[in-house]
PDB file of N, CA and C in Angstrom:
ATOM      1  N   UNK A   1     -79.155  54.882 -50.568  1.00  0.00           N
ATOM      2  CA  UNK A   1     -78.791  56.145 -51.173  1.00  0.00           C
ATOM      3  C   UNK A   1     -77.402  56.578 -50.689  1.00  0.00           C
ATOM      4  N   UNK A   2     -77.272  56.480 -49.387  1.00  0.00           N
ATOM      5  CA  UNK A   2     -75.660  56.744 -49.283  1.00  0.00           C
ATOM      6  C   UNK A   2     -74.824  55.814 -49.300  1.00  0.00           C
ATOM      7  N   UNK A   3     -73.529  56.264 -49.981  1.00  0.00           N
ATOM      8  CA  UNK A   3     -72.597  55.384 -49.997  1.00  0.00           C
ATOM      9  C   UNK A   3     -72.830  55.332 -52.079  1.00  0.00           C
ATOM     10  N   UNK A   4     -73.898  55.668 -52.532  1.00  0.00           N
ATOM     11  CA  UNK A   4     -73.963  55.749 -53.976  1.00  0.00           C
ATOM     12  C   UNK A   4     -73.206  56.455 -54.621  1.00  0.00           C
ATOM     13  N   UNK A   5     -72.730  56.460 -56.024  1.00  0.00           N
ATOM     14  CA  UNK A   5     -71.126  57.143 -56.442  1.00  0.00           C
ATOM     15  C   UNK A   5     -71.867  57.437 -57.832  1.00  0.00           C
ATOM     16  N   UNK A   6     -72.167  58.555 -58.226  1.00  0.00           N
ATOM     17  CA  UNK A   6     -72.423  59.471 -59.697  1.00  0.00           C
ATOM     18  C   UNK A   6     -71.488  60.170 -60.356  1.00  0.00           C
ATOM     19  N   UNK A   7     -71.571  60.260 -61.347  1.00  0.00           N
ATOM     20  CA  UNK A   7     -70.356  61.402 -62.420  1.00  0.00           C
ATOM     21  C   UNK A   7     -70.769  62.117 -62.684  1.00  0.00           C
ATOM     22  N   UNK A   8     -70.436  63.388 -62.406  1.00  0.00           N
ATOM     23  CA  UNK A   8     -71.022  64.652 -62.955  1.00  0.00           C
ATOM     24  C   UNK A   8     -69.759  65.778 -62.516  1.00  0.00           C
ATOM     25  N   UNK A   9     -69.538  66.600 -63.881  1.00  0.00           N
ATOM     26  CA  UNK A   9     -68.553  67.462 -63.973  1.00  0.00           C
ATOM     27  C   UNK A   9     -66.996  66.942 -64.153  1.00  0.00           C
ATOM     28  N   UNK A  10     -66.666  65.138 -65.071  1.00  0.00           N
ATOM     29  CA  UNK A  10     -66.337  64.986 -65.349  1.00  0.00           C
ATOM     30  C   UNK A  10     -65.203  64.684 -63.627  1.00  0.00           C
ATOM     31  N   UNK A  11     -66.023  64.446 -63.210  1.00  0.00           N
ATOM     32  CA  UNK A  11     -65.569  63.609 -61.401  1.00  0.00           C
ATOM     33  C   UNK A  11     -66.655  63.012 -60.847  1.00  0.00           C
ATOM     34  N   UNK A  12     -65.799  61.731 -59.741  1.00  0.00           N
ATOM     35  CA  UNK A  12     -67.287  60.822 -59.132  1.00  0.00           C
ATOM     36  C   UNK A  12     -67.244  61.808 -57.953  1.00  0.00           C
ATOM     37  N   UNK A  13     -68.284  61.575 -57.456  1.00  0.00           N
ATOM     38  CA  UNK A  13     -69.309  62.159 -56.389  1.00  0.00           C
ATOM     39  C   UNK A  13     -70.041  60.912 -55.338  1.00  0.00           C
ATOM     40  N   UNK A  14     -69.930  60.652 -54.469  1.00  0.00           N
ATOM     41  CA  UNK A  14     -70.184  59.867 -53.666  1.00  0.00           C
ATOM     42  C   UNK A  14     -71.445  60.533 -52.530  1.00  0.00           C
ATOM     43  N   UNK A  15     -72.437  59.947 -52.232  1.00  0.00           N
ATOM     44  CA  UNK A  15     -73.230  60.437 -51.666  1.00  0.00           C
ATOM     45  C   UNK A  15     -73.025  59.944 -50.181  1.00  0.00           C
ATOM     46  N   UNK A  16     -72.161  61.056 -49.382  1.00  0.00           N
ATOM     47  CA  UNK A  16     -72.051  60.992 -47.574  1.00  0.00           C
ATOM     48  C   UNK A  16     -72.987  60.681 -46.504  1.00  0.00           C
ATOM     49  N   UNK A  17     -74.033  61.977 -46.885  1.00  0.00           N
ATOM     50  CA  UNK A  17     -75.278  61.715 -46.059  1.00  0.00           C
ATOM     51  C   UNK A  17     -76.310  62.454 -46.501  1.00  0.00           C
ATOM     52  N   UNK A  18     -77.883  61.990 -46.442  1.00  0.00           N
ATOM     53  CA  UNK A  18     -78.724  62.527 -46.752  1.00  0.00           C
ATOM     54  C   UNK A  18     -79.365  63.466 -45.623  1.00  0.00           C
ATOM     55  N   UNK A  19     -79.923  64.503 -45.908  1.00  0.00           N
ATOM     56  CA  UNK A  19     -80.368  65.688 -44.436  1.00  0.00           C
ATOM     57  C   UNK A  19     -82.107  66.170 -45.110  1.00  0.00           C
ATOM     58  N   UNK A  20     -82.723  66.783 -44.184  1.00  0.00           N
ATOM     59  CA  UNK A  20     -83.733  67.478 -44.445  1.00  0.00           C
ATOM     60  C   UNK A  20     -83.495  69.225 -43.916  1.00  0.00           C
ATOM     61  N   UNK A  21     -83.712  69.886 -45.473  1.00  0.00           N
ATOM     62  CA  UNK A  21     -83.706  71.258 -45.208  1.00  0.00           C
ATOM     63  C   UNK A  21     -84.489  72.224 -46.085  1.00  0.00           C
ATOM     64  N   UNK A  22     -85.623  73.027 -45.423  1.00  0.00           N
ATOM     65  CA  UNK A  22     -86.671  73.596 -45.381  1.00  0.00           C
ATOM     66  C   UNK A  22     -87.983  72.538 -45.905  1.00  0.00           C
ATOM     67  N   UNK A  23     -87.917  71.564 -45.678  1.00  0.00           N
ATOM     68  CA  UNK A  23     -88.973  70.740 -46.099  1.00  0.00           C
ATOM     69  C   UNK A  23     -89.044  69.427 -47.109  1.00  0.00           C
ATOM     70  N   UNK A  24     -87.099  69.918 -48.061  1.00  0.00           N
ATOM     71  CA  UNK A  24     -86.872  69.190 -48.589  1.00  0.00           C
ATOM     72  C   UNK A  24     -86.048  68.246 -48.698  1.00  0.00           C
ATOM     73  N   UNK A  25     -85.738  67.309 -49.439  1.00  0.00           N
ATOM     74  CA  UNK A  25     -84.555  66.354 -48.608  1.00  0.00           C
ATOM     75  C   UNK A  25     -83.063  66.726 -49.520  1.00  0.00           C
ATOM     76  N   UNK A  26     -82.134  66.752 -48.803  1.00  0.00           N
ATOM     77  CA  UNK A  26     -81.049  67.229 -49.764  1.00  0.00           C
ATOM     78  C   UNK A  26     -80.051  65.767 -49.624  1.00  0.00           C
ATOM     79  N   UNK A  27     -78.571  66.281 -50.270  1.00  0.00           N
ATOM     80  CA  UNK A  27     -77.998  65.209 -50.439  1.00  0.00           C
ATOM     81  C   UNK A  27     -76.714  66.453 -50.622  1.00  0.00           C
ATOM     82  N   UNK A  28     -75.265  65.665 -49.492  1.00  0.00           N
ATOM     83  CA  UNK A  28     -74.458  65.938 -49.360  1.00  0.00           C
ATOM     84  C   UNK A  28     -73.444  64.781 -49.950  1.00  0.00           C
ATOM     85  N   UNK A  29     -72.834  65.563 -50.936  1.00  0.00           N
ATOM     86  CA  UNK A  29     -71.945  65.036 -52.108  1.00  0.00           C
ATOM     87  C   UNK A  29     -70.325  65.340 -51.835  1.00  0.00           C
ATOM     88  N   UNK A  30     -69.351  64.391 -51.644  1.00  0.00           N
ATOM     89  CA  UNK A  30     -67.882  63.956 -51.558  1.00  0.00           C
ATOM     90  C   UNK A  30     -67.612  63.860 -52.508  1.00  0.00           C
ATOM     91  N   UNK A  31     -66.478  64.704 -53.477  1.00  0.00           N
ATOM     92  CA  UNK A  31     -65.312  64.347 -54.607  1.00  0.00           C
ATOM     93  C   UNK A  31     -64.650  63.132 -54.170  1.00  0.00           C
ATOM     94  N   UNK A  32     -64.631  61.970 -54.745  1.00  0.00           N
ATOM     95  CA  UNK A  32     -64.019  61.174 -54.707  1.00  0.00           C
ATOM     96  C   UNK A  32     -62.719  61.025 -55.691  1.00  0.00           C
ATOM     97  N   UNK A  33     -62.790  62.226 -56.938  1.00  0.00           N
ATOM     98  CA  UNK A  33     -61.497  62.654 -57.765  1.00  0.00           C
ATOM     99  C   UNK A  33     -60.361  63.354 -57.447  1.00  0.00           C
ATOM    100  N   UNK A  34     -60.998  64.402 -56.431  1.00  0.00           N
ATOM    101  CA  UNK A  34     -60.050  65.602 -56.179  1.00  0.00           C
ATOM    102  C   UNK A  34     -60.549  66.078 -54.955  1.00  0.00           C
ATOM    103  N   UNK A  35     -59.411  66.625 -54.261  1.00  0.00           N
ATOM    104  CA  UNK A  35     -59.918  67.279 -53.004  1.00  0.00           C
ATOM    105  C   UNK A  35     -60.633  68.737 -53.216  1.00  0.00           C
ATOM    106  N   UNK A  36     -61.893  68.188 -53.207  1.00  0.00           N
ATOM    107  CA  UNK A  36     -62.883  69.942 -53.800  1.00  0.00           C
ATOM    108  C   UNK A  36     -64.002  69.487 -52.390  1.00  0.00           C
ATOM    109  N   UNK A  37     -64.772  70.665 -52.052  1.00  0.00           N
ATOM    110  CA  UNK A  37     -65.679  71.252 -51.197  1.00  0.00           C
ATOM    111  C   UNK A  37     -66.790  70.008 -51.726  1.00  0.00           C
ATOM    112  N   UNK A  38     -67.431  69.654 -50.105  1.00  0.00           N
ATOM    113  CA  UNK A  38     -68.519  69.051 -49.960  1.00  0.00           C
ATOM    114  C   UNK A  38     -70.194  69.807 -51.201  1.00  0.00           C
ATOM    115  N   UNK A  39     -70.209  68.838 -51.786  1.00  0.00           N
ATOM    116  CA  UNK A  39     -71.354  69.936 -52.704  1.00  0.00           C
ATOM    117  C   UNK A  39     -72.736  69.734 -51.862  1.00  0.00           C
ATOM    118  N   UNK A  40     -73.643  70.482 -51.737  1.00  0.00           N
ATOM    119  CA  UNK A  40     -75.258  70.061 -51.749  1.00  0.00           C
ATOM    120  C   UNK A  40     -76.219  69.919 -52.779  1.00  0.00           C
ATOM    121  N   UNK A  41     -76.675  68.898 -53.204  1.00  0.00           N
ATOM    122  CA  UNK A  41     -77.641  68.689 -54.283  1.00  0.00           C
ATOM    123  C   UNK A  41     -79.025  68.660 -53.410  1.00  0.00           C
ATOM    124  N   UNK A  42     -80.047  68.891 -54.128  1.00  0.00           N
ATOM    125  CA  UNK A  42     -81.726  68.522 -53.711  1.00  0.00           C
ATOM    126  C   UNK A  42     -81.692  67.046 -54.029  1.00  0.00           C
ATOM    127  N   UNK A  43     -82.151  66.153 -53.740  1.00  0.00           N
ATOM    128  CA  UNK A  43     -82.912  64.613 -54.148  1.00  0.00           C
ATOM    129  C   UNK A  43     -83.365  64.914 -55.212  1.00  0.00           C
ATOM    130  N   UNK A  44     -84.351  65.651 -55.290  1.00  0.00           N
ATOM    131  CA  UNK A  44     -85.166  66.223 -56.617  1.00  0.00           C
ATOM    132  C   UNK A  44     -84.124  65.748 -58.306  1.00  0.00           C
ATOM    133  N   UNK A  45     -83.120  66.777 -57.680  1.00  0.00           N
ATOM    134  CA  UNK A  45     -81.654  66.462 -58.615  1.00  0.00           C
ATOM    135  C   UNK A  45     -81.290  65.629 -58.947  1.00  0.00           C
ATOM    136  N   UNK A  46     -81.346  64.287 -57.714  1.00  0.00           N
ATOM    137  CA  UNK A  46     -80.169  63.053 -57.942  1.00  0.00           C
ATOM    138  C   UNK A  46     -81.308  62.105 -58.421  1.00  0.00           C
ATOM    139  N   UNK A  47     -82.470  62.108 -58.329  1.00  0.00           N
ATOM    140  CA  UNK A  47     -83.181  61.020 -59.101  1.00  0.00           C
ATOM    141  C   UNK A  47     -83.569  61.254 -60.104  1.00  0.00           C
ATOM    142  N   UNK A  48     -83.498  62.471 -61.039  1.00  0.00           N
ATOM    143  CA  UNK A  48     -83.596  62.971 -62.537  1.00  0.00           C
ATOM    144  C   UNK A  48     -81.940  62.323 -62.756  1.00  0.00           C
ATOM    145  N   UNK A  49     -80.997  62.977 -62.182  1.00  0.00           N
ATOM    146  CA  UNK A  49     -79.601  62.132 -62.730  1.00  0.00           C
ATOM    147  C   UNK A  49     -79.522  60.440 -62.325  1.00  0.00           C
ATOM    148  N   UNK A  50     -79.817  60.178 -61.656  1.00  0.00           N
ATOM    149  CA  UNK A  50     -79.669  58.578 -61.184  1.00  0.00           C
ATOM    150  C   UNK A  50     -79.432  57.517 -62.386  1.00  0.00           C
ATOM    151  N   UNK A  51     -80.784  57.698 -63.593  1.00  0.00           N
ATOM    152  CA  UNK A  51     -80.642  56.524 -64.445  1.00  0.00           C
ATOM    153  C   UNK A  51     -79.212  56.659 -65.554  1.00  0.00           C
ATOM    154  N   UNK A  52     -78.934  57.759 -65.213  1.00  0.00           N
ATOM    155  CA  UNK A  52     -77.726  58.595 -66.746  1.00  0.00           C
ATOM    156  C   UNK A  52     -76.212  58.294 -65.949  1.00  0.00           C
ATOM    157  N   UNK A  53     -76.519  58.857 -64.572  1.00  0.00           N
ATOM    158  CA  UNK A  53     -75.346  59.328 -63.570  1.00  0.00           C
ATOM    159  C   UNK A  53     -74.694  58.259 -62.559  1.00  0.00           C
ATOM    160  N   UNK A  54     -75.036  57.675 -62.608  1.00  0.00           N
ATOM    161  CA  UNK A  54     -75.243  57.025 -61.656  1.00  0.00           C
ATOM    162  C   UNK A  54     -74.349  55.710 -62.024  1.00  0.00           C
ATOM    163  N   UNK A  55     -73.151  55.528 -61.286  1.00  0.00           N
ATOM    164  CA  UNK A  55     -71.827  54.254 -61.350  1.00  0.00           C
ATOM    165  C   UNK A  55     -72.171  53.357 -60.482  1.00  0.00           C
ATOM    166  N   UNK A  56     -72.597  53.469 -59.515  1.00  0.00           N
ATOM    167  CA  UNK A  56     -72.628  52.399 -58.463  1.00  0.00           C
ATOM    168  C   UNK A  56     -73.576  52.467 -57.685  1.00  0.00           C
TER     169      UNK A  56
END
Protein backbone atom coordinates (compact mmCIF):
# COMPACT_ATOMS: atom_id res chain seq x y z
CA UNK A 1 0.00 0.00 0.00
CA UNK A 2 2.69 2.52 0.43
CA UNK A 3 4.68 3.77 -2.07
CA UNK A 4 1.16 3.31 -4.36
CA UNK A 5 0.49 6.45 -6.76
CA UNK A 6 -3.53 7.38 -7.57
CA UNK A 7 -5.09 10.37 -9.58
CA UNK A 8 -7.49 12.22 -8.13
CA UNK A 9 -8.18 16.01 -8.57
CA UNK A 10 -6.52 15.92 -11.76
CA UNK A 11 -2.84 15.24 -9.73
CA UNK A 12 -0.94 11.92 -8.63
CA UNK A 13 -1.02 11.26 -5.03
CA UNK A 14 1.40 8.86 -3.70
CA UNK A 15 0.65 6.98 -0.61
CA UNK A 16 3.65 7.95 2.30
CA UNK A 17 2.41 6.09 5.16
CA UNK A 18 -0.42 4.27 6.47
CA UNK A 19 -1.50 5.19 10.47
CA UNK A 20 -4.35 4.08 12.75
CA UNK A 21 -6.77 6.81 14.00
CA UNK A 22 -9.77 6.37 16.25
CA UNK A 23 -10.08 2.78 15.27
CA UNK A 24 -9.67 3.33 11.73
CA UNK A 25 -6.90 2.96 9.36
CA UNK A 26 -6.09 6.13 7.43
CA UNK A 27 -3.74 6.90 4.65
CA UNK A 28 -1.41 9.85 4.35
CA UNK A 29 -1.27 11.16 0.75
CA UNK A 30 1.96 13.24 -1.05
CA UNK A 31 1.27 15.52 -4.28
CA UNK A 32 3.58 14.20 -6.44
CA UNK A 33 2.30 17.22 -9.12
CA UNK A 34 2.62 20.22 -7.07
CA UNK A 35 3.86 21.30 -3.88
CA UNK A 36 0.29 21.13 -1.95
CA UNK A 37 -0.31 19.92 1.86
CA UNK A 38 -0.01 16.28 2.92
CA UNK A 39 -3.84 15.07 2.44
CA UNK A 40 -5.52 12.34 4.87
CA UNK A 41 -7.79 9.85 3.26
CA UNK A 42 -9.67 6.81 5.32
CA UNK A 43 -8.61 3.24 3.58
CA UNK A 44 -12.31 2.94 3.42
CA UNK A 45 -11.71 5.72 0.53
CA UNK A 46 -8.67 4.32 -1.24
CA UNK A 47 -10.09 0.83 -1.86
CA UNK A 48 -13.53 2.13 -3.36
CA UNK A 49 -10.94 4.37 -5.59
CA UNK A 50 -8.16 1.72 -6.11
CA UNK A 51 -9.75 -0.21 -9.20
CA UNK A 52 -10.62 3.45 -11.18
CA UNK A 53 -7.61 5.45 -9.39
CA UNK A 54 -5.14 3.78 -9.09
CA UNK A 55 -1.57 4.22 -11.63
CA UNK A 56 0.78 2.17 -9.99
Amino acid sequence: MVGDVYEFRFMRWEVAKTFWRNGEQWARLKCLTKKKKPWDVSMTFLTLMEKTRKVS
